[in-house]
N, C-alpha and C. Protein backbone atom coordinates (compact mmCIF):
# COMPACT_ATOMS: atom_id res chain seq x y z
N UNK A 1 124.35 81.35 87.22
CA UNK A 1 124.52 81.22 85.79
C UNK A 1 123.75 79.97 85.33
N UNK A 2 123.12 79.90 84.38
CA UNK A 2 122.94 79.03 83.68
C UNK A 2 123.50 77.88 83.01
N UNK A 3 122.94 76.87 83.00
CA UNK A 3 123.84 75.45 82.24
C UNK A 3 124.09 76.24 80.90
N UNK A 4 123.24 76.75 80.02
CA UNK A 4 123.27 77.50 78.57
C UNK A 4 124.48 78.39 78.58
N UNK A 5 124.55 79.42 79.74
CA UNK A 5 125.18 80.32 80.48
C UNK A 5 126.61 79.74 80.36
N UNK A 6 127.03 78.87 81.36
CA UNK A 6 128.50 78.07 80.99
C UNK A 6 128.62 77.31 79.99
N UNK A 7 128.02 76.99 79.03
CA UNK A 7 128.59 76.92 78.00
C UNK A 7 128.81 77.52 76.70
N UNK A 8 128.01 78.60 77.07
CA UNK A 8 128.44 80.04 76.30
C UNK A 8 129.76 80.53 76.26
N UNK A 9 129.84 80.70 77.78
CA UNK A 9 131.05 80.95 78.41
C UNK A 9 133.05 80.10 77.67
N UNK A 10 132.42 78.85 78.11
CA UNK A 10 132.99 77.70 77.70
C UNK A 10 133.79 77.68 76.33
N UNK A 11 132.44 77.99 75.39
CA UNK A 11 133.19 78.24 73.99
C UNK A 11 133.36 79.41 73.43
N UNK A 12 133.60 80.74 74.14
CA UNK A 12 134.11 81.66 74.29
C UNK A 12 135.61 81.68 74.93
N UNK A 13 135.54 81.17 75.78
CA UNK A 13 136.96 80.39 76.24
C UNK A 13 137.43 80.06 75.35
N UNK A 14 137.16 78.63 75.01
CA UNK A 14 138.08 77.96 74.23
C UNK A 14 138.12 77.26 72.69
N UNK A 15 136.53 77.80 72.20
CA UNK A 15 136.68 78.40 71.10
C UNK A 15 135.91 76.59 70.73
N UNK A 16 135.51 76.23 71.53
CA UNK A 16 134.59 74.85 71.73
C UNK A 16 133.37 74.45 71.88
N UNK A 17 132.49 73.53 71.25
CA UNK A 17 131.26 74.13 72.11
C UNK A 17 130.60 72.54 72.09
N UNK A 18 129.94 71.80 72.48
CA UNK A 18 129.39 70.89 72.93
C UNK A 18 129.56 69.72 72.43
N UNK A 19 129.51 70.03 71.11
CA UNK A 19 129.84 68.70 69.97
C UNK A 19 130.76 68.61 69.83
N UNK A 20 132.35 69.63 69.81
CA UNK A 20 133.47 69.21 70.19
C UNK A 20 133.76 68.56 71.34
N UNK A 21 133.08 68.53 72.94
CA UNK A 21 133.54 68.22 73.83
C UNK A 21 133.29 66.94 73.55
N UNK A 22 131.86 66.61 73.34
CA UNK A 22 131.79 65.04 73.42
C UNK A 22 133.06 64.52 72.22
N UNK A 23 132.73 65.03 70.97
CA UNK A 23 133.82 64.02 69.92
C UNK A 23 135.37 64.01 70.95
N UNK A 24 135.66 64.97 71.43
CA UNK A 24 137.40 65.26 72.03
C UNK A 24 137.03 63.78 73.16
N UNK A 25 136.04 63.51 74.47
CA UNK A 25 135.81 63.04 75.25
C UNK A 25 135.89 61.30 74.67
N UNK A 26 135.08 61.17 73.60
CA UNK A 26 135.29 59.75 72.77
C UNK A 26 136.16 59.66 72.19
N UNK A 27 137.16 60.25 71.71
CA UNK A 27 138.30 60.09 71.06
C UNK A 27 139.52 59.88 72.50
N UNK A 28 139.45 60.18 73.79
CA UNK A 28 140.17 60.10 74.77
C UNK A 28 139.59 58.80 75.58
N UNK A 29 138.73 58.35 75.17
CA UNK A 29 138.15 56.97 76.18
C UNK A 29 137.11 56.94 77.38
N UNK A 30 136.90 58.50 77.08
CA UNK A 30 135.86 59.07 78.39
C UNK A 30 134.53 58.66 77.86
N UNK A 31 134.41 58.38 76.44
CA UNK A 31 133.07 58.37 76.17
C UNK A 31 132.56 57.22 74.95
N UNK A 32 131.44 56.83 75.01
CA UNK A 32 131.14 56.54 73.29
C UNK A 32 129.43 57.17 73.31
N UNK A 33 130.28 57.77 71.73
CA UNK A 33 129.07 58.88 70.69
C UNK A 33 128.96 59.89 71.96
N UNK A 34 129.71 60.53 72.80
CA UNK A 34 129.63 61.58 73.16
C UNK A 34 128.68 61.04 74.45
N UNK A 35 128.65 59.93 75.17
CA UNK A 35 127.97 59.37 76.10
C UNK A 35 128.86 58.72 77.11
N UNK A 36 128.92 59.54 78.32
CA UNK A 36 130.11 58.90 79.09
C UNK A 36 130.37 57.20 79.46
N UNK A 37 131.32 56.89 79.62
CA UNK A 37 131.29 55.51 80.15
C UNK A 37 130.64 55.39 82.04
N UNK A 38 130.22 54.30 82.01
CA UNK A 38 129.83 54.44 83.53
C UNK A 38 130.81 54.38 84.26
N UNK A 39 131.64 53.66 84.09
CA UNK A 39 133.49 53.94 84.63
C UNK A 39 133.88 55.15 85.02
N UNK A 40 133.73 55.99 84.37
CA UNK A 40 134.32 57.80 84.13
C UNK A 40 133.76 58.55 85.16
N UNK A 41 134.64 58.70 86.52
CA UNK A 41 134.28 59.85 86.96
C UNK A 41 134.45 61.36 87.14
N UNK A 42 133.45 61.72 87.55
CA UNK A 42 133.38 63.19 87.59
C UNK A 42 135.20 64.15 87.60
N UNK A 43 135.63 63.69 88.69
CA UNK A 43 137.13 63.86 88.75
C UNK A 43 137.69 63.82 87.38
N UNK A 44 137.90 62.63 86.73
CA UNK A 44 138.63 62.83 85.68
C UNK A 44 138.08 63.69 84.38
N UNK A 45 136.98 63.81 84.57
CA UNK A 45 136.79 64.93 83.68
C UNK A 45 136.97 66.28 84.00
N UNK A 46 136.64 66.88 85.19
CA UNK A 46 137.36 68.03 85.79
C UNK A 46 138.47 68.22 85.60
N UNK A 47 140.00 67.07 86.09
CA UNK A 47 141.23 66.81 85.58
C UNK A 47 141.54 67.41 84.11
N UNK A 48 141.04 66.65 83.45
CA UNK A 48 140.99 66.94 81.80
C UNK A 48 141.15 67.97 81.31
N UNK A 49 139.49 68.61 81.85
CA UNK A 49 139.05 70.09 80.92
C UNK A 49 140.15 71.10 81.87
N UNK A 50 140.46 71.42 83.13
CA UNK A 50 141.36 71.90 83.94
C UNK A 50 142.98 71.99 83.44
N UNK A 51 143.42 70.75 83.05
CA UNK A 51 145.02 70.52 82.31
C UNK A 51 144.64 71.24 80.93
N UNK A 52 143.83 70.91 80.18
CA UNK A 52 143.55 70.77 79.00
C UNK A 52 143.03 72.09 78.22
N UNK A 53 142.69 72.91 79.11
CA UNK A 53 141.43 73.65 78.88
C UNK A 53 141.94 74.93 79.88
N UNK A 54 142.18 74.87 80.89
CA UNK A 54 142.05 76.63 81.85
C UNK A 54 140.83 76.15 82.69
N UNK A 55 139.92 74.93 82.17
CA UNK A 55 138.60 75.72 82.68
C UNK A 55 138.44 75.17 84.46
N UNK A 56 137.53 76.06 84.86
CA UNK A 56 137.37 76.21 86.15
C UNK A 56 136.19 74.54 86.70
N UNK A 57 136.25 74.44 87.91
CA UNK A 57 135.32 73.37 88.87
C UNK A 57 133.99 73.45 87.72
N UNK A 58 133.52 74.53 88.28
CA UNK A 58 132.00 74.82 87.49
C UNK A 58 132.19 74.50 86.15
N UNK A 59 133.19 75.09 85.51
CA UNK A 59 132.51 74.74 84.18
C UNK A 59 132.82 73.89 83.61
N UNK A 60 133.75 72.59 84.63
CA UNK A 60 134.05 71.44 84.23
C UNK A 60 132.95 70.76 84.21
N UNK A 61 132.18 71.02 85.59
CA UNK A 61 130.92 69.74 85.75
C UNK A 61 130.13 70.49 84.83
N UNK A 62 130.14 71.36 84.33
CA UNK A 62 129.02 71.66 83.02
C UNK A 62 129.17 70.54 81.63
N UNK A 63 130.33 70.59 81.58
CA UNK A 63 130.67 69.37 80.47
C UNK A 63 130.55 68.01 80.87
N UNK A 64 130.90 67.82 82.15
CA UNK A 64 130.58 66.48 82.76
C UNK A 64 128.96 66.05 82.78
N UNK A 65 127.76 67.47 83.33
CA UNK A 65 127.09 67.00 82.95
C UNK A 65 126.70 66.59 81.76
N UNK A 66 126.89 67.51 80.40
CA UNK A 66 126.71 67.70 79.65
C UNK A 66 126.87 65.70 78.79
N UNK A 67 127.94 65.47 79.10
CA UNK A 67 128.79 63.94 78.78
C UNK A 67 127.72 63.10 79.52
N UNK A 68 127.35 63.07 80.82
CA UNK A 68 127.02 62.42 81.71
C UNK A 68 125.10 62.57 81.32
N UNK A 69 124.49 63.11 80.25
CA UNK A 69 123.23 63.22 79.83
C UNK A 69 122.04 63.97 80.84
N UNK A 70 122.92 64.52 82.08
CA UNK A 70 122.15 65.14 82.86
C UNK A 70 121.53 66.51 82.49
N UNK A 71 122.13 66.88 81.45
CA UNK A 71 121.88 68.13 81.09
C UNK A 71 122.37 68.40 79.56
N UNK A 72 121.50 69.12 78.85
CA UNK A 72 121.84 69.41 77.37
C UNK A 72 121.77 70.55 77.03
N UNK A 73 122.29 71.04 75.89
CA UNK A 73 122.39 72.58 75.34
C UNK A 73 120.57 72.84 75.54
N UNK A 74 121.05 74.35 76.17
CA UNK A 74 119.28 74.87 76.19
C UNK A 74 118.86 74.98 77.20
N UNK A 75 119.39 73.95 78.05
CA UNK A 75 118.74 73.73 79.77
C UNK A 75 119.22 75.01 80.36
């Protein structure tokens, strides 16, 4: 699947889609302007979207990358 791919997925799920994750992520302390802290690991964002969300390993680190600037809508 595609990075584009899971987050298609993602906000089909949960009715979310990229610019919600980051604003939800900075409003919880994971982030500023939707840019993770270097503090923040991978784990606790998995944690998060997992309690928070349903969502699965994969399509946690899709948002993690997504937070983490490794990857952006499109890729």
């Amino acid at each position: 699947m595609t990075f584009q791919g899971y987050l298609d997925t993602i906000k089909a799920k949960t009715g979310k889609g990229p610019e919600d994750f980051q604003a939800m992520a900075d409003a919880k302390g994971f982030s500023v302007d939707g840019r993770l802290k270097p503090e923040v690991k991978a784990g606790q964002i998995v944690e998060w979207l997992r309690d928070e969300f349903e969502l699965g390993h994969g399509h946690a680190m899709a948002i993690y990358a997504l937070l983490s600037g490794k990857k952006k809508p499109g890729d």
